[in-house]
N, C-alpha and C. Protein backbone atom coordinates (compact mmCIF):
# COMPACT_ATOMS: atom_id res chain seq x y z
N UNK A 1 142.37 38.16 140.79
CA UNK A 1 141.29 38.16 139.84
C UNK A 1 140.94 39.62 139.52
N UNK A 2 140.95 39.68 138.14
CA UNK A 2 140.51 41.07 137.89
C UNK A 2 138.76 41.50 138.68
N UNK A 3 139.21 43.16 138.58
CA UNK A 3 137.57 43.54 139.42
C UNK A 3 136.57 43.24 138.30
N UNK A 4 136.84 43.69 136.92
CA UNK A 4 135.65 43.50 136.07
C UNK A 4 135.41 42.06 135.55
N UNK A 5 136.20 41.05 135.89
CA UNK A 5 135.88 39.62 135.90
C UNK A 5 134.81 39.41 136.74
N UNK A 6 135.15 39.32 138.62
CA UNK A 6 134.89 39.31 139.33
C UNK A 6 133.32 39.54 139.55
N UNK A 7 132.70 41.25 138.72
CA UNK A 7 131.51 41.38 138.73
C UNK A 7 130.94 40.84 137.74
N UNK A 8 131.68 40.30 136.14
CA UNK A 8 130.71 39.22 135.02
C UNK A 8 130.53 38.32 136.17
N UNK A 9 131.38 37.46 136.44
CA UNK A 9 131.17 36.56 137.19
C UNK A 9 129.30 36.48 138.48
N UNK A 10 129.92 37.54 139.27
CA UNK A 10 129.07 37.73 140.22
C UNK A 10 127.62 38.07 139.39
N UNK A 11 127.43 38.45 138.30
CA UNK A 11 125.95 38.82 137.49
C UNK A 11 126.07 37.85 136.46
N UNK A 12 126.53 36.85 136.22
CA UNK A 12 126.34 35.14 135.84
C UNK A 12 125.26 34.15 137.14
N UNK A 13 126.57 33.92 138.09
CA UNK A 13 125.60 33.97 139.23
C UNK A 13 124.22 34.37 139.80
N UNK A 14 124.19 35.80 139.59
CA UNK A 14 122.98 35.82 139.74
C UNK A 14 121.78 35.51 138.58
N UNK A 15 121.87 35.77 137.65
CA UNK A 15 121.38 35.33 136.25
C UNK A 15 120.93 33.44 136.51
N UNK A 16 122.38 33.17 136.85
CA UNK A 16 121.58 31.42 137.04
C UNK A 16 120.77 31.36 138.41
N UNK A 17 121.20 32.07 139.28
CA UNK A 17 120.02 32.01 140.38
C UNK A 17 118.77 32.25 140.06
N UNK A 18 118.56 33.23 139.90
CA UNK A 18 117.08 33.56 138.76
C UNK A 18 116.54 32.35 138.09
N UNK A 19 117.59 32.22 137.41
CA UNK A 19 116.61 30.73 136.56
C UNK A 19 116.75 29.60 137.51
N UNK A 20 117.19 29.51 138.64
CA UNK A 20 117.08 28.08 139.08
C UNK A 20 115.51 28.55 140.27
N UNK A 21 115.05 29.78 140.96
CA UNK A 21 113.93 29.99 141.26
C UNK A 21 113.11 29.78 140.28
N UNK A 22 113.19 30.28 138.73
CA UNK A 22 112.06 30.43 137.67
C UNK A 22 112.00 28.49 137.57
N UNK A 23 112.84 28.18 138.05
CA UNK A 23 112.54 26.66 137.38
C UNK A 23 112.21 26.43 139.04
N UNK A 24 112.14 26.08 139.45
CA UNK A 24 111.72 25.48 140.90
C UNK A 24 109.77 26.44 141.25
N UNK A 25 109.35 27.20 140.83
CA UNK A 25 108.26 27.86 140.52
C UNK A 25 107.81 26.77 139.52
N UNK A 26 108.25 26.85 138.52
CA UNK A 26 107.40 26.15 137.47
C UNK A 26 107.13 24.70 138.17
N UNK A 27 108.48 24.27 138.52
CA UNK A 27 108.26 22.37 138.76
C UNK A 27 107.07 22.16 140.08
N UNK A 28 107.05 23.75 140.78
CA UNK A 28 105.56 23.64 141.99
C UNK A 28 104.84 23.76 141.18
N UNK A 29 104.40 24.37 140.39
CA UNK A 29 103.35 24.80 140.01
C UNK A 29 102.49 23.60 138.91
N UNK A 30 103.71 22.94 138.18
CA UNK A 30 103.00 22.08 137.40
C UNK A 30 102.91 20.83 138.18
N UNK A 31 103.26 20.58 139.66
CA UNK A 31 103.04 19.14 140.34
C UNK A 31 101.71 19.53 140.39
N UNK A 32 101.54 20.95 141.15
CA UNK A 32 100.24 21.21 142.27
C UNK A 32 99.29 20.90 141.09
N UNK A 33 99.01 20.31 140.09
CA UNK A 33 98.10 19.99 138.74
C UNK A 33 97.80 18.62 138.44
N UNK A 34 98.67 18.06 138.93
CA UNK A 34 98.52 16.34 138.89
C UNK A 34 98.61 16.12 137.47
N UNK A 35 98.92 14.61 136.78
CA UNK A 35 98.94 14.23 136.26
C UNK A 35 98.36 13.15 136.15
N UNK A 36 97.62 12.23 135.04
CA UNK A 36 98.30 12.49 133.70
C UNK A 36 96.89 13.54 133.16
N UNK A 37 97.95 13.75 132.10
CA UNK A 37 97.34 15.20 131.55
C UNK A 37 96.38 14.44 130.28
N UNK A 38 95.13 14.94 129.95
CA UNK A 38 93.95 14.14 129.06
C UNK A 38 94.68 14.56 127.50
N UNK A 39 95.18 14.12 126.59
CA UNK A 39 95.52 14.01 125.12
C UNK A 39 94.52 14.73 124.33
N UNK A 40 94.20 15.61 124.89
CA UNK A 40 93.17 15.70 123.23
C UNK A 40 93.42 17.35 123.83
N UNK A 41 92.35 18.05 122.36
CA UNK A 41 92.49 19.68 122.37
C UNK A 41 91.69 20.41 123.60
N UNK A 42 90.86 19.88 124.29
CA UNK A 42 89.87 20.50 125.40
C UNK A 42 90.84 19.89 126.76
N UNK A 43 91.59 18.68 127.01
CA UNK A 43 92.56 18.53 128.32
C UNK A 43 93.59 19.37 128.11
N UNK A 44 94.14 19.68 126.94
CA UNK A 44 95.88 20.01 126.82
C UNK A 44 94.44 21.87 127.46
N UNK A 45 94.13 22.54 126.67
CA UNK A 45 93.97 23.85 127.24
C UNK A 45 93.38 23.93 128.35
N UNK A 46 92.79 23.16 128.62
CA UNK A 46 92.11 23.21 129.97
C UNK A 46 93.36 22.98 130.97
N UNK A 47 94.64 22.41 130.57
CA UNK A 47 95.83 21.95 131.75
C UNK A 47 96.29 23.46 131.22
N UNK A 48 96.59 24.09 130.25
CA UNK A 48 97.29 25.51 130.36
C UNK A 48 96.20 26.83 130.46
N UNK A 49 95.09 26.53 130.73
CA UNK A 49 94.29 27.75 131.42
C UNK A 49 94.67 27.33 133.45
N UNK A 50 94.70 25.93 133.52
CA UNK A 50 94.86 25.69 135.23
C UNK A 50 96.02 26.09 135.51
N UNK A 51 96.96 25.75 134.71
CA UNK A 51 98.61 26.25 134.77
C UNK A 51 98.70 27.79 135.13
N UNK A 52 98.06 28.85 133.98
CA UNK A 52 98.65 30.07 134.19
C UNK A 52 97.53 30.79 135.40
N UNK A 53 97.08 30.12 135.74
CA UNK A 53 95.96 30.68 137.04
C UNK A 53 96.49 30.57 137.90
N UNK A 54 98.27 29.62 138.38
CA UNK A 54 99.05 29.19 138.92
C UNK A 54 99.27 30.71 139.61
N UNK A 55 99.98 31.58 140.61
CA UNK A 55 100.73 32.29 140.57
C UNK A 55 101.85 32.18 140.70
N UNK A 56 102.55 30.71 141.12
CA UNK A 56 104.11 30.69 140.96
C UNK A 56 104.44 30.50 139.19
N UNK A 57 103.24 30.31 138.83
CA UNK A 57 103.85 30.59 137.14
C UNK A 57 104.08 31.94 136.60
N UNK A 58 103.38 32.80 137.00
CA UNK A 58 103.81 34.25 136.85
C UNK A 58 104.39 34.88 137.45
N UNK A 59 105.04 33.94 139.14
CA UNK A 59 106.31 34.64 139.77
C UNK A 59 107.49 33.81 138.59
N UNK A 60 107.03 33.24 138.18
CA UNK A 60 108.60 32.49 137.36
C UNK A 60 108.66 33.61 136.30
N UNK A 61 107.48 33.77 135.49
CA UNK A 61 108.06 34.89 134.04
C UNK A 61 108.57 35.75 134.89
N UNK A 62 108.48 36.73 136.05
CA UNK A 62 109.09 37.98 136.22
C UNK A 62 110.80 37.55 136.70
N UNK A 63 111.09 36.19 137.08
CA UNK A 63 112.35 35.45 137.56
C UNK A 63 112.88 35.63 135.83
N UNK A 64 112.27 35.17 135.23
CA UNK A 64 112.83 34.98 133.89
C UNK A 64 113.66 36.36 133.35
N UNK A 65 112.09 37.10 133.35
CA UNK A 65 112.82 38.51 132.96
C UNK A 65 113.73 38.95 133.32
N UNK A 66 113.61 39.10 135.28
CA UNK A 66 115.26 39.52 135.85
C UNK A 66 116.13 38.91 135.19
N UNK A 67 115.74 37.72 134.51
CA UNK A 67 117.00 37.27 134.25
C UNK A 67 117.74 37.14 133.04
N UNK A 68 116.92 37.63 131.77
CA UNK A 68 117.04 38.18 130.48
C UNK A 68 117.67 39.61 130.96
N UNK A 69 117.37 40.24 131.60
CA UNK A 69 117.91 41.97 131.82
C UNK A 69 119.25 41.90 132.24
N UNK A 70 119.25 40.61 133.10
CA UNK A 70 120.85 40.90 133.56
C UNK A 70 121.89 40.16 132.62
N UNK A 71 121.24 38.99 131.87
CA UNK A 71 122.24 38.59 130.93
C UNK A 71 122.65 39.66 129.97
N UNK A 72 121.62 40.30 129.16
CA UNK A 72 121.73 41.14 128.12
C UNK A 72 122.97 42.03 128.78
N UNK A 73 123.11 42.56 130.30
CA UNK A 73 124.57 43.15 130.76
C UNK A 73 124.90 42.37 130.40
N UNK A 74 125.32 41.04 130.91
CA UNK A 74 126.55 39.97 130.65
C UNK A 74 127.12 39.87 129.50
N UNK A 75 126.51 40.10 128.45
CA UNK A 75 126.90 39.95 126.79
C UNK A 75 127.55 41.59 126.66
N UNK A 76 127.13 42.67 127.00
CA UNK A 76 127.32 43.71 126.85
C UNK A 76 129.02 43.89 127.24
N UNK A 77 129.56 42.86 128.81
CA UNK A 77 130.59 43.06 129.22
C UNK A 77 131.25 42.15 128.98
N UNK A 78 131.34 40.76 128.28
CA UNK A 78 132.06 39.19 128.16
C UNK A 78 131.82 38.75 126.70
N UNK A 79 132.43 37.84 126.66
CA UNK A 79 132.56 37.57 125.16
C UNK A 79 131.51 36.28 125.66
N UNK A 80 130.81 36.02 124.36
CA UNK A 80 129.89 35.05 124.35
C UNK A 80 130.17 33.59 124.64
N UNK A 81 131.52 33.02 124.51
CA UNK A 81 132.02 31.67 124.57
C UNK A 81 132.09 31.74 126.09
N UNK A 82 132.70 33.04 126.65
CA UNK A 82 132.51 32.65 128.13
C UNK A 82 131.82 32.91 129.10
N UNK A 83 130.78 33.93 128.89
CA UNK A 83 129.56 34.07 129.22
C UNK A 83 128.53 32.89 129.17
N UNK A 84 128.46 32.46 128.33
CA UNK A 84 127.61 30.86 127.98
C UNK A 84 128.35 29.66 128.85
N UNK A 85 129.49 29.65 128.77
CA UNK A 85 130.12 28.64 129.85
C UNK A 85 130.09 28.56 130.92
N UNK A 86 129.96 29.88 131.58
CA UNK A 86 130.02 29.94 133.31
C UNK A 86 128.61 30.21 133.27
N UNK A 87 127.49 30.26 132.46
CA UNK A 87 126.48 30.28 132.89
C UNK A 87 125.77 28.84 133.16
N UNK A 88 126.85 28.08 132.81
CA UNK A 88 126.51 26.62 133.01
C UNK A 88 126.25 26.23 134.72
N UNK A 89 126.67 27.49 135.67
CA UNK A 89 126.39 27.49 137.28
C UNK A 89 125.05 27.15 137.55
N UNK A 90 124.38 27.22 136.18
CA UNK A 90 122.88 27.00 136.76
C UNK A 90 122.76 25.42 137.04
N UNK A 91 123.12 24.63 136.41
CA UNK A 91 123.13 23.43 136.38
C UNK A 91 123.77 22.88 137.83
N UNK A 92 124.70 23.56 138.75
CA UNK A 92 124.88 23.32 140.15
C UNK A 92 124.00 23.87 140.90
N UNK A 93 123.55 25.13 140.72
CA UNK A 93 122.48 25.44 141.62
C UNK A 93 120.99 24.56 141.40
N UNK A 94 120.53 23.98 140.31
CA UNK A 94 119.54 23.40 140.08
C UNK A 94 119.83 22.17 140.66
N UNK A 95 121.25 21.54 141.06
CA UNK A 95 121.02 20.35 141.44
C UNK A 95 121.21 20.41 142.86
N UNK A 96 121.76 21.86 143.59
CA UNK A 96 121.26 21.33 144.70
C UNK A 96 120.03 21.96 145.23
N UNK A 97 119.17 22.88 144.49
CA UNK A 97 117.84 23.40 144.44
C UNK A 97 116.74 21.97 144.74
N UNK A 98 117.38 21.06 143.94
CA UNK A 98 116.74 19.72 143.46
C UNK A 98 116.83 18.66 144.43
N UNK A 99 117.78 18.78 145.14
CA UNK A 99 118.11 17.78 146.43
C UNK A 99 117.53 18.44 147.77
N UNK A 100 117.84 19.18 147.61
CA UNK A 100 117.72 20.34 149.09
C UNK A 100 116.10 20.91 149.58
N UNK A 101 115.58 21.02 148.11
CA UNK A 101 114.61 22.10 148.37
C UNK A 101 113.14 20.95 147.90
N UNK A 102 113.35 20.34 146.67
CA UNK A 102 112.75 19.45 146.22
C UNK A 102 112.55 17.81 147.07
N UNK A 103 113.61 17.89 147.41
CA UNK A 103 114.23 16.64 148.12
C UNK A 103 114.19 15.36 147.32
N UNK A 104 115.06 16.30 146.06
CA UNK A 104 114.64 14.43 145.13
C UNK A 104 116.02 13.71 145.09
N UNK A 105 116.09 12.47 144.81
CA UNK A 105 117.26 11.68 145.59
C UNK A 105 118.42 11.76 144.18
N UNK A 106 119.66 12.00 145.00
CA UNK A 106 120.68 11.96 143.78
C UNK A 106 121.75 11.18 144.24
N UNK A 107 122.36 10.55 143.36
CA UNK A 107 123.29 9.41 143.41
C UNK A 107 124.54 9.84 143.34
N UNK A 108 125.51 9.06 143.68
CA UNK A 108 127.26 9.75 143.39
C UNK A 108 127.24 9.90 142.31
N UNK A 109 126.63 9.00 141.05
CA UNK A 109 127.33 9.69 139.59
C UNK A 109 126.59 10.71 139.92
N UNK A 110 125.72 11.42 139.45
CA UNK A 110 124.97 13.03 139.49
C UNK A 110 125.79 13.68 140.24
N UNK A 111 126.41 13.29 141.66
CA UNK A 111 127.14 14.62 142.58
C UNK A 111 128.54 14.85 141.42
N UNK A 112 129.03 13.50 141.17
CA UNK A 112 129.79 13.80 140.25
C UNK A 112 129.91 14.33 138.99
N UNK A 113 128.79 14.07 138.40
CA UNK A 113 128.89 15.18 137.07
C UNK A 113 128.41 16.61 137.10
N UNK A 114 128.28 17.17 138.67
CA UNK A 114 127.75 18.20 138.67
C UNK A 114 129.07 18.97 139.04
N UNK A 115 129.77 17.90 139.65
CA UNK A 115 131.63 18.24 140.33
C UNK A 115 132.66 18.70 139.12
N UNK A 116 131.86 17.99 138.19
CA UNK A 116 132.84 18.01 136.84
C UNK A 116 132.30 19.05 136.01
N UNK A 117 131.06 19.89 136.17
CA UNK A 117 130.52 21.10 135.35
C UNK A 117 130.87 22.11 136.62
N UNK A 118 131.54 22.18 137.62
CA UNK A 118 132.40 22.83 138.56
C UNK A 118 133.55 22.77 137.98
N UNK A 119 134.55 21.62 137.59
CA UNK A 119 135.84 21.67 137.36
C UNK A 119 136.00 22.47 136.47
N UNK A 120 134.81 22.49 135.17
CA UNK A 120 134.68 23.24 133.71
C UNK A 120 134.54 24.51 134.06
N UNK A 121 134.05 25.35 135.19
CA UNK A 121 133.37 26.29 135.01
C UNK A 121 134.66 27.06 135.48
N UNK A 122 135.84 26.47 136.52
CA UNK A 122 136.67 26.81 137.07
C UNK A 122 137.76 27.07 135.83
N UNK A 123 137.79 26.10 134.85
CA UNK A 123 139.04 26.55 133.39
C UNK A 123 138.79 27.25 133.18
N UNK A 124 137.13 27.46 132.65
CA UNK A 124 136.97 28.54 131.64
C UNK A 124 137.31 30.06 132.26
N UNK A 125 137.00 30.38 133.46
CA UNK A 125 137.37 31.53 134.14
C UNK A 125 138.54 31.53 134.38
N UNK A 126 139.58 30.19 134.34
CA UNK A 126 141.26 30.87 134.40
C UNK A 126 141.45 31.16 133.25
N UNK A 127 140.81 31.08 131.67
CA UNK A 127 141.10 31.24 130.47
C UNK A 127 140.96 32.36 130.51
């Protein structure tokens, strides 16, 4: 494997790690709020003044950002068709973020279509 593959690769990775913390922040932050949320203009702001008082909602924007800074490298060093494809890793780390950490229940199809956005992620990097 080439070395400058090797490091797109490795700062893809981290890029979807980032977003799978920025999303696991948000999904605490909007349980710890309960639901259901009141329909009208005084519940919806009153649920996004309780939201951003959250602080795992403002550890997620700075997750985000890391993770806008390091893509913007990624585009700088990869062509966009395959930069966007292997960034599809987020979607394995979110599902086992989601089983593991969340502990929410997943079935063989899900292990399997997460096996099969593995098989994809594996072409596109022999391409």
């Amino acid at each position: 494997m080439k070395d400058g593959l090797l490091i797109t690769l490795s700062m893809i990775a981290l890029t979807s790690m980032c977003d799978t913390v920025n999303q696991l922040f948000l999904k605490s932050a909007i349980d710890s709020l309960g639901f259901p949320l009141k329909a009208n203009i005084a519940g919806i702001f009153n649920f996004i003044f309780r939201l951003l008082a959250k602080p795992r909602v403002w550890l997620s924007f700075v997750f985000s950002v890391v993770s806008l800074c390091i893509w913007l490298l990624v585009l700088g060093r990869a062509d966009l068709n395959f930069a966007f494809s292997a960034d599809s890793m987020h979607y394995i780390f979110i599902a086992f973020a989601s089983r593991f950490i969340l502990k929410e229940k997943f079935t063989g199809l899900r292990w399997l279509g997460t096996g099969l956005i593995v098989a994809g992620i594996v072409f596109i990097s022999l391409n």
